[in-house]
Each structure stands twice: as structure tokens, then as C-alpha cells.
PDB file of N, CA and C in Angstrom:
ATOM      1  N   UNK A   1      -5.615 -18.832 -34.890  1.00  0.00           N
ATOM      2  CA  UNK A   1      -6.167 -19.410 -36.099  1.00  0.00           C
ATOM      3  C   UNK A   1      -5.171 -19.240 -37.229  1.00  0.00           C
ATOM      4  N   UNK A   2      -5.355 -19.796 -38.167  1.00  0.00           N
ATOM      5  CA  UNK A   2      -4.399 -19.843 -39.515  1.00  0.00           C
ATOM      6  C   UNK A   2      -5.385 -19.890 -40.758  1.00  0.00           C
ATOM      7  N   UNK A   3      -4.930 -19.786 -41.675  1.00  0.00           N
ATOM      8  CA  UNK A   3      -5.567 -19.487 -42.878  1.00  0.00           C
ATOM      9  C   UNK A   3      -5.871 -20.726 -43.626  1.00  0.00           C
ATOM     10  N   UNK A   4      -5.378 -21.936 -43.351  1.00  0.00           N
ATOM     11  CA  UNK A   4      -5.511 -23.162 -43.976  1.00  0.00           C
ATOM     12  C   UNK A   4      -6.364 -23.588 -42.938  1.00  0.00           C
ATOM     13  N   UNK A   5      -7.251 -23.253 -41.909  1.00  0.00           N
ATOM     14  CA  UNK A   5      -8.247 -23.691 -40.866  1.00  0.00           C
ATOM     15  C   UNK A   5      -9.682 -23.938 -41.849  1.00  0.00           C
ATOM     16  N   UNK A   6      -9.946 -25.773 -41.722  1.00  0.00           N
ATOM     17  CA  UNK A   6     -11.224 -25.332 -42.341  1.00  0.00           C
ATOM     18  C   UNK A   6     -12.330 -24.332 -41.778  1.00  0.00           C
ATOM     19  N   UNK A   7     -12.872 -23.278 -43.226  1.00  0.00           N
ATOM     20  CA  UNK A   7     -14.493 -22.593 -42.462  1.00  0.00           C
ATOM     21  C   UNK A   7     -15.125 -22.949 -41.457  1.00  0.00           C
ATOM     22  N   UNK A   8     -15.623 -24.206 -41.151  1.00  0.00           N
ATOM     23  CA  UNK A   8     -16.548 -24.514 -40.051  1.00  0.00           C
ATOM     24  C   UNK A   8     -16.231 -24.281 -38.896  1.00  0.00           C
ATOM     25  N   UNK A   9     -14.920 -24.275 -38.925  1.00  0.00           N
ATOM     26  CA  UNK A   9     -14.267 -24.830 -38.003  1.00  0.00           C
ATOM     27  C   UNK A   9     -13.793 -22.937 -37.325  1.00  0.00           C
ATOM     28  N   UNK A  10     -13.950 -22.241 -38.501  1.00  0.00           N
ATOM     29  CA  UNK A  10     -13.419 -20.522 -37.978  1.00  0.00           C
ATOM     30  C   UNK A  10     -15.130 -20.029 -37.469  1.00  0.00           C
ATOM     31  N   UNK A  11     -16.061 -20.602 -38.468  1.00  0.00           N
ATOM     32  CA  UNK A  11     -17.322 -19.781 -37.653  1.00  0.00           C
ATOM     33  C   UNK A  11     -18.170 -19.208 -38.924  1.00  0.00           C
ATOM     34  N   UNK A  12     -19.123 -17.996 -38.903  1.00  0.00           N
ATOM     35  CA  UNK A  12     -19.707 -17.594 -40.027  1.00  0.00           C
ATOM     36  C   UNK A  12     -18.674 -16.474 -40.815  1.00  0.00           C
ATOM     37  N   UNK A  13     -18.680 -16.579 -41.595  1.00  0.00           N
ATOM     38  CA  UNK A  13     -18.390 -15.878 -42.484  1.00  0.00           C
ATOM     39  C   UNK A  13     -19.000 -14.355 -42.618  1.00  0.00           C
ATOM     40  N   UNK A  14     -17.927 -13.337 -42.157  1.00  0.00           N
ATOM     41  CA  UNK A  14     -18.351 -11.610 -41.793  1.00  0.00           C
ATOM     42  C   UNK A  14     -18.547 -10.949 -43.372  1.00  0.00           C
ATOM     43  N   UNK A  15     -19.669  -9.796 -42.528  1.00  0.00           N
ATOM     44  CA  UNK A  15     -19.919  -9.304 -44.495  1.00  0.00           C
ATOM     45  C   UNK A  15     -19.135  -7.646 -43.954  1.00  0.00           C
ATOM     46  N   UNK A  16     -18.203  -7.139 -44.557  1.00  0.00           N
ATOM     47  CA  UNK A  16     -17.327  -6.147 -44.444  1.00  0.00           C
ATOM     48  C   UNK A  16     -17.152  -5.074 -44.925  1.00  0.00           C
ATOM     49  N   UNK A  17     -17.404  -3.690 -44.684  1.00  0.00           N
ATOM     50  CA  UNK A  17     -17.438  -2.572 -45.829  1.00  0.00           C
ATOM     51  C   UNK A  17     -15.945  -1.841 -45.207  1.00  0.00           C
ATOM     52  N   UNK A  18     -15.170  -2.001 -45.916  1.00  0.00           N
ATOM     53  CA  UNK A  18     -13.713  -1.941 -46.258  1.00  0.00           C
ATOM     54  C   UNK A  18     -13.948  -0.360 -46.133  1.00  0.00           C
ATOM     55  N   UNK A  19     -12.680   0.437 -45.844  1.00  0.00           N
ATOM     56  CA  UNK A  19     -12.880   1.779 -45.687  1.00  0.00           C
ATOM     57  C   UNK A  19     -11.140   2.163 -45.975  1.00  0.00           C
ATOM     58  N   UNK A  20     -10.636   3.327 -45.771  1.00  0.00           N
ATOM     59  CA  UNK A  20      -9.042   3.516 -45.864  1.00  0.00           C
ATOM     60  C   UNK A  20      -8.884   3.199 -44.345  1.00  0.00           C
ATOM     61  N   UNK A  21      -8.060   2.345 -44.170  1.00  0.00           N
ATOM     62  CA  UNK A  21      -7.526   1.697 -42.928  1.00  0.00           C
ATOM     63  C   UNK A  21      -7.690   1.346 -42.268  1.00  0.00           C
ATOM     64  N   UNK A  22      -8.880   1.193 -42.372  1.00  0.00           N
ATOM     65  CA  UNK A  22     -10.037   0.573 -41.253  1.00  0.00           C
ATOM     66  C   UNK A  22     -11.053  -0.544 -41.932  1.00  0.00           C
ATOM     67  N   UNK A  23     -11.860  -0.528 -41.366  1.00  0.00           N
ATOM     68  CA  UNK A  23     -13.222  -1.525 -41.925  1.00  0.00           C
ATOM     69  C   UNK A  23     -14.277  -1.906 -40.550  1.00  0.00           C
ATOM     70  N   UNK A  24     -15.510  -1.869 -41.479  1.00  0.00           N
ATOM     71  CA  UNK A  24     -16.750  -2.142 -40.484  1.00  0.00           C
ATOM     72  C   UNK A  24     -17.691  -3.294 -40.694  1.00  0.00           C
ATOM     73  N   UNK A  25     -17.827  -3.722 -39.676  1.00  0.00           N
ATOM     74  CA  UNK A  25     -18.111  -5.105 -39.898  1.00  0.00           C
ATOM     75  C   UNK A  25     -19.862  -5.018 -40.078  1.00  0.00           C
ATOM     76  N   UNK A  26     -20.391  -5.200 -41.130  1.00  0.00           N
ATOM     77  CA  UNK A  26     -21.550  -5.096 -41.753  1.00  0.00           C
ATOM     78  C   UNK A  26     -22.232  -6.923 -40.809  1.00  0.00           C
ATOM     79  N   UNK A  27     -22.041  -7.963 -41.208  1.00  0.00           N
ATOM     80  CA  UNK A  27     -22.388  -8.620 -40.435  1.00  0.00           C
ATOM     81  C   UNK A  27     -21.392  -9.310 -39.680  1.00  0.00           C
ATOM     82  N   UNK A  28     -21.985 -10.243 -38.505  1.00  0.00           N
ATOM     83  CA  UNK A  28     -20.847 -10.479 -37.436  1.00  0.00           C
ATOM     84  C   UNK A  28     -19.974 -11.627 -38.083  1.00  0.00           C
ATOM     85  N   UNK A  29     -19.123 -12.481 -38.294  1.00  0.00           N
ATOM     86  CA  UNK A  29     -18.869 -13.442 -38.358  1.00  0.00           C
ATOM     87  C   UNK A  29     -17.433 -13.391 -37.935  1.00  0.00           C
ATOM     88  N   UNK A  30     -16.560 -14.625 -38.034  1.00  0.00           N
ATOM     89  CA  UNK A  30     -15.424 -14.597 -37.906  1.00  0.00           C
ATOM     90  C   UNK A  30     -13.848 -14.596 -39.033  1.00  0.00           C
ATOM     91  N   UNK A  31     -14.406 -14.766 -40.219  1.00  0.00           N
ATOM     92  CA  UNK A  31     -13.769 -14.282 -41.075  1.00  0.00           C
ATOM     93  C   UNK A  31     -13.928 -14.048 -42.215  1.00  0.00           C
ATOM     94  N   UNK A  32     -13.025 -13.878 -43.487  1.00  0.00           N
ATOM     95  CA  UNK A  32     -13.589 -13.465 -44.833  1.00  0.00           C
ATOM     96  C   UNK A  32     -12.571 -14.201 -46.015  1.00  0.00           C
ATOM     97  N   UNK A  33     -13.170 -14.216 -47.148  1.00  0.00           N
ATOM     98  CA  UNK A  33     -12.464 -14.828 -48.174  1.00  0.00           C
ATOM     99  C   UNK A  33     -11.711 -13.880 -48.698  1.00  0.00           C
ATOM    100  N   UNK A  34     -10.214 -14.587 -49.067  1.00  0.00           N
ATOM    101  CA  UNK A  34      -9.344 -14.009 -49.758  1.00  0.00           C
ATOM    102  C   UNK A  34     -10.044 -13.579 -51.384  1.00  0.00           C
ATOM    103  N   UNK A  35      -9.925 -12.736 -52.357  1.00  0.00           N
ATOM    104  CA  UNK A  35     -11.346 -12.953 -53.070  1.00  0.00           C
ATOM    105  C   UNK A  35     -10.150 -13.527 -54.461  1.00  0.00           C
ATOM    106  N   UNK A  36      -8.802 -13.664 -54.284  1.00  0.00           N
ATOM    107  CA  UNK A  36      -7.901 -14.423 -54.883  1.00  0.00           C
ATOM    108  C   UNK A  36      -7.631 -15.903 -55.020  1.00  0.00           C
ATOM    109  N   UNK A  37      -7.583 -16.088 -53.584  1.00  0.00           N
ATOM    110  CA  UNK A  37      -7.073 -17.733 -53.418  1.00  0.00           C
ATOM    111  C   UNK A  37      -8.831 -18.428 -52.906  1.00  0.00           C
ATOM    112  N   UNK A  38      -9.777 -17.421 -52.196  1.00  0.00           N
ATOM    113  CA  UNK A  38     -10.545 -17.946 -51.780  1.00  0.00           C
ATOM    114  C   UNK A  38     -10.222 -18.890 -50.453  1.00  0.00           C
ATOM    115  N   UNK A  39      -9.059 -18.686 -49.795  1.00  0.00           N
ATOM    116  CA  UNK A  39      -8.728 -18.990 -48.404  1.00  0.00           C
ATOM    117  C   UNK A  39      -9.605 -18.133 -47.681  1.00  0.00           C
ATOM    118  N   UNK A  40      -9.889 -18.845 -45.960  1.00  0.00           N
ATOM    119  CA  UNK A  40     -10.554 -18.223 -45.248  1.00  0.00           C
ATOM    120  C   UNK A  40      -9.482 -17.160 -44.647  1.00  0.00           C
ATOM    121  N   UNK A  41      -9.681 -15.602 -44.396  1.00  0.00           N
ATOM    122  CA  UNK A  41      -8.893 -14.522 -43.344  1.00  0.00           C
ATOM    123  C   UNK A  41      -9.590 -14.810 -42.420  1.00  0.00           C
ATOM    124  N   UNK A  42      -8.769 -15.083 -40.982  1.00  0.00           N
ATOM    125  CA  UNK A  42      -9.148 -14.581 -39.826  1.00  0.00           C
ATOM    126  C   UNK A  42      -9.452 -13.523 -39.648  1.00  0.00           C
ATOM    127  N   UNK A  43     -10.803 -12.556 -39.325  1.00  0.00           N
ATOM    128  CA  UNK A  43     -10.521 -11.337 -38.842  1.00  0.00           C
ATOM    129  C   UNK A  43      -9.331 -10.446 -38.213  1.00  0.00           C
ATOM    130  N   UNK A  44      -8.953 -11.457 -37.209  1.00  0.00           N
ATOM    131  CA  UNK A  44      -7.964 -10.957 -36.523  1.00  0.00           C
ATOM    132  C   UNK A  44      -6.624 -10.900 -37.466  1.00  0.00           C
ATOM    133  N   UNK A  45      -6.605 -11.474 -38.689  1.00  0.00           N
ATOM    134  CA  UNK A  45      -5.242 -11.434 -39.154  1.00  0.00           C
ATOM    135  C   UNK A  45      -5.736 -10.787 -40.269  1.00  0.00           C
ATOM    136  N   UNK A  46      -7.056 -10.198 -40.932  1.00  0.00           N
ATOM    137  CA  UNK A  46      -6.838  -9.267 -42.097  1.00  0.00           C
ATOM    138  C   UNK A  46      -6.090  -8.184 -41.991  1.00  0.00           C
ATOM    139  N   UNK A  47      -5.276  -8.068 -43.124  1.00  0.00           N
ATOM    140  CA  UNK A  47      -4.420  -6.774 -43.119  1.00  0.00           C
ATOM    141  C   UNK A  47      -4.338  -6.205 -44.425  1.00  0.00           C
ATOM    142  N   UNK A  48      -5.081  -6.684 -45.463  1.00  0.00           N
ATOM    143  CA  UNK A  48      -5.136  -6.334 -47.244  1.00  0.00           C
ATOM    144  C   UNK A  48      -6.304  -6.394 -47.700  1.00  0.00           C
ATOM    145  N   UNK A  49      -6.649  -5.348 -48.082  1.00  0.00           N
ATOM    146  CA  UNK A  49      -8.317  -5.037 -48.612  1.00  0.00           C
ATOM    147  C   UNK A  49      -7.991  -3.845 -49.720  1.00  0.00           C
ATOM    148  N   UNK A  50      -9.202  -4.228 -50.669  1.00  0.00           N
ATOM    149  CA  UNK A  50      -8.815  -2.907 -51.668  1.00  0.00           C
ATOM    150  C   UNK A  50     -10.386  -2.423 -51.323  1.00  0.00           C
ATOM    151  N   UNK A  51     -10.537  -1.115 -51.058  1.00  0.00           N
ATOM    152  CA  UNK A  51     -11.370  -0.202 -50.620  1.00  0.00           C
ATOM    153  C   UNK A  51     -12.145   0.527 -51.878  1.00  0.00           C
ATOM    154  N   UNK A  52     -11.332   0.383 -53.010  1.00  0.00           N
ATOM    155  CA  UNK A  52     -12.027   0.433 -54.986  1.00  0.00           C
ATOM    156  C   UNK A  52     -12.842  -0.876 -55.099  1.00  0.00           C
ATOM    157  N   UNK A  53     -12.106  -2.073 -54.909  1.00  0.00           N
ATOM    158  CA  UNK A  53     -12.795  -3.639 -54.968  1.00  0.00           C
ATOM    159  C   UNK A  53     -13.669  -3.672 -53.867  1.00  0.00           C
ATOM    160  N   UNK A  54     -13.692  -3.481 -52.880  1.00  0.00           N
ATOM    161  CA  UNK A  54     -14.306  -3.706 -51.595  1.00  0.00           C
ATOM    162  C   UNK A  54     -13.985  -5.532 -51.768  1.00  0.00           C
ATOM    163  N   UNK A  55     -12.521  -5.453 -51.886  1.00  0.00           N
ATOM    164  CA  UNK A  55     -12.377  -6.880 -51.515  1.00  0.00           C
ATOM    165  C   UNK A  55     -11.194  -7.257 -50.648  1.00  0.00           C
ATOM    166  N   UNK A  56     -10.928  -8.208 -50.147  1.00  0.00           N
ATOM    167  CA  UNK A  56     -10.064  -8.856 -48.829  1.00  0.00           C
ATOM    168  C   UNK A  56      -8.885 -10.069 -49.674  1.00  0.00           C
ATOM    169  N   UNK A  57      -7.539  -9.960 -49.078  1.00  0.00           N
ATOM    170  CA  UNK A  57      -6.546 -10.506 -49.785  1.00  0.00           C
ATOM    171  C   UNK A  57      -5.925 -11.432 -48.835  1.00  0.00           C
ATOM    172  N   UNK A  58      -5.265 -12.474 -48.787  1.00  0.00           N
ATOM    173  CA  UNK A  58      -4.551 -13.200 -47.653  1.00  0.00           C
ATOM    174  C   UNK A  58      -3.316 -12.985 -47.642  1.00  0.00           C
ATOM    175  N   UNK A  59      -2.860 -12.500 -48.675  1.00  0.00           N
ATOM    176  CA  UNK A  59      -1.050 -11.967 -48.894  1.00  0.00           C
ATOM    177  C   UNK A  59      -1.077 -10.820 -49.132  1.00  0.00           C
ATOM    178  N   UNK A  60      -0.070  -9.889 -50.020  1.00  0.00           N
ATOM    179  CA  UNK A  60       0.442  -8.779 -50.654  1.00  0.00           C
ATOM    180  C   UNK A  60       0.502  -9.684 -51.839  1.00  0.00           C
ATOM    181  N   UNK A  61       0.620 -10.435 -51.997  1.00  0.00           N
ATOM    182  CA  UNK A  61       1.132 -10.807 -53.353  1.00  0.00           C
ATOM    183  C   UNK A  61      -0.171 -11.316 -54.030  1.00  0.00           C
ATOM    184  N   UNK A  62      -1.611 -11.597 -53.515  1.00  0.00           N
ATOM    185  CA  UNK A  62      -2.716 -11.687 -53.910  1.00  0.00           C
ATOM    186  C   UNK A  62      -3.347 -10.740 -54.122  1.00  0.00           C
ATOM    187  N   UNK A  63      -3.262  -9.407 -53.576  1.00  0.00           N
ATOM    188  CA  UNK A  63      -3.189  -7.668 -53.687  1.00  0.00           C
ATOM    189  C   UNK A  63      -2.376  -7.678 -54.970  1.00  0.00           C
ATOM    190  N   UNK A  64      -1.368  -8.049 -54.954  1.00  0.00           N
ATOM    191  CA  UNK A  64      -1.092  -7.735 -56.545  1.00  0.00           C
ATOM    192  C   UNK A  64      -1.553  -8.075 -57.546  1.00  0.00           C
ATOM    193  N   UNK A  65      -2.205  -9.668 -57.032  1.00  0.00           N
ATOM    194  CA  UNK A  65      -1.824 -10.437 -58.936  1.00  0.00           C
ATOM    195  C   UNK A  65      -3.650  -9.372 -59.335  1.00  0.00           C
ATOM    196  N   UNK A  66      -4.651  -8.992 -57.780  1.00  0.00           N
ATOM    197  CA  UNK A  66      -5.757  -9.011 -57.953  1.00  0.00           C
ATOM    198  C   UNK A  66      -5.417  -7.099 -58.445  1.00  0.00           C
ATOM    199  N   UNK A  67      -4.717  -6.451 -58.233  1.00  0.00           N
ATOM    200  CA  UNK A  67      -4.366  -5.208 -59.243  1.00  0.00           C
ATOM    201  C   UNK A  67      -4.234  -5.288 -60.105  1.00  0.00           C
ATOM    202  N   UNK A  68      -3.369  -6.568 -60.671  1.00  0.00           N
ATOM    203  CA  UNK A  68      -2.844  -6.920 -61.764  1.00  0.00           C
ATOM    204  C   UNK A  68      -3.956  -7.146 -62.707  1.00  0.00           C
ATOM    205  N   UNK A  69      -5.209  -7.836 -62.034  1.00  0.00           N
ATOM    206  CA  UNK A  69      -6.025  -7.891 -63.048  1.00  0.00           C
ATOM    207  C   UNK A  69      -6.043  -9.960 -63.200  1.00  0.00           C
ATOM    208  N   UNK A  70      -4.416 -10.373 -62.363  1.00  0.00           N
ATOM    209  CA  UNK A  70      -4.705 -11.967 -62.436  1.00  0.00           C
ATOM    210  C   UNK A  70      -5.322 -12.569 -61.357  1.00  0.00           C
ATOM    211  N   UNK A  71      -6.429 -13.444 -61.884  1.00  0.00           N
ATOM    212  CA  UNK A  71      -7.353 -14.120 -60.543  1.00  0.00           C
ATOM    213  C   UNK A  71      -7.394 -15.416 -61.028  1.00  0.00           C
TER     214      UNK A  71
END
């Protein structure tokens, strides 16, 4: 899957409680919104979550601007 995949097309949308390095999948789905760009994450390809936000990023550089405070 890729990140420009329309939603429907990835499945329901997972509800996620973010943890340090890990995360638990609160409901099932198949992926989550970047809470920056609002792109869909594949589960399988999340790798950026802020565990203060309890939120999910599609880059490092959306981790930043969303530290930064720019959304």
C-alpha cells in the first residue's frame, strides 16, 4: 500500500493509543490519518506518532512542522 491510496480502498480506519515505541490498536482497522497532511498511514508503514499528542505523522518532517506548532 502507499499513502496516496484512496481510504476505501485501504479499509476502516484504526483508533490507536500511541505508547513509547509501540502502540495498541484500540479499534481494528487498516490505517490512520496523518493528523498534518491528513493522508491515509498504512498501519504497516506507521513509524511517527507523538505519544504527548496521541497523534500519527506520514513523514518526519510532519512530526516537525506538528512540534513546531505548524498545521
Amino acid at each position: 500500500m502507499n499513502l496516496f491510496e484512496r481510504p476505501e480502498k485501504l479499509g476502516l480506519e484504526a483508533k490507536i493509543d500511541f505508547l513509547d515505541g509501540d502502540y495498541r490498536i484500540m479499534r481494528q482497522g487498516s490505517f490512520v490519518r496523518c493528523a498534518v497532511t491528513s493522508q491515509p498511514i498504512p498501519l504497516d508503514d506507521l513509524r511517527y506518532w507523538s505519544v504527548k499528542r496521541q497523534e500519527a505523522y506520514a513523514t518526519p518532517e510532519a512530526s516537525l512542522a506538528a512540534e513546531r506548532g505548524k498545521r
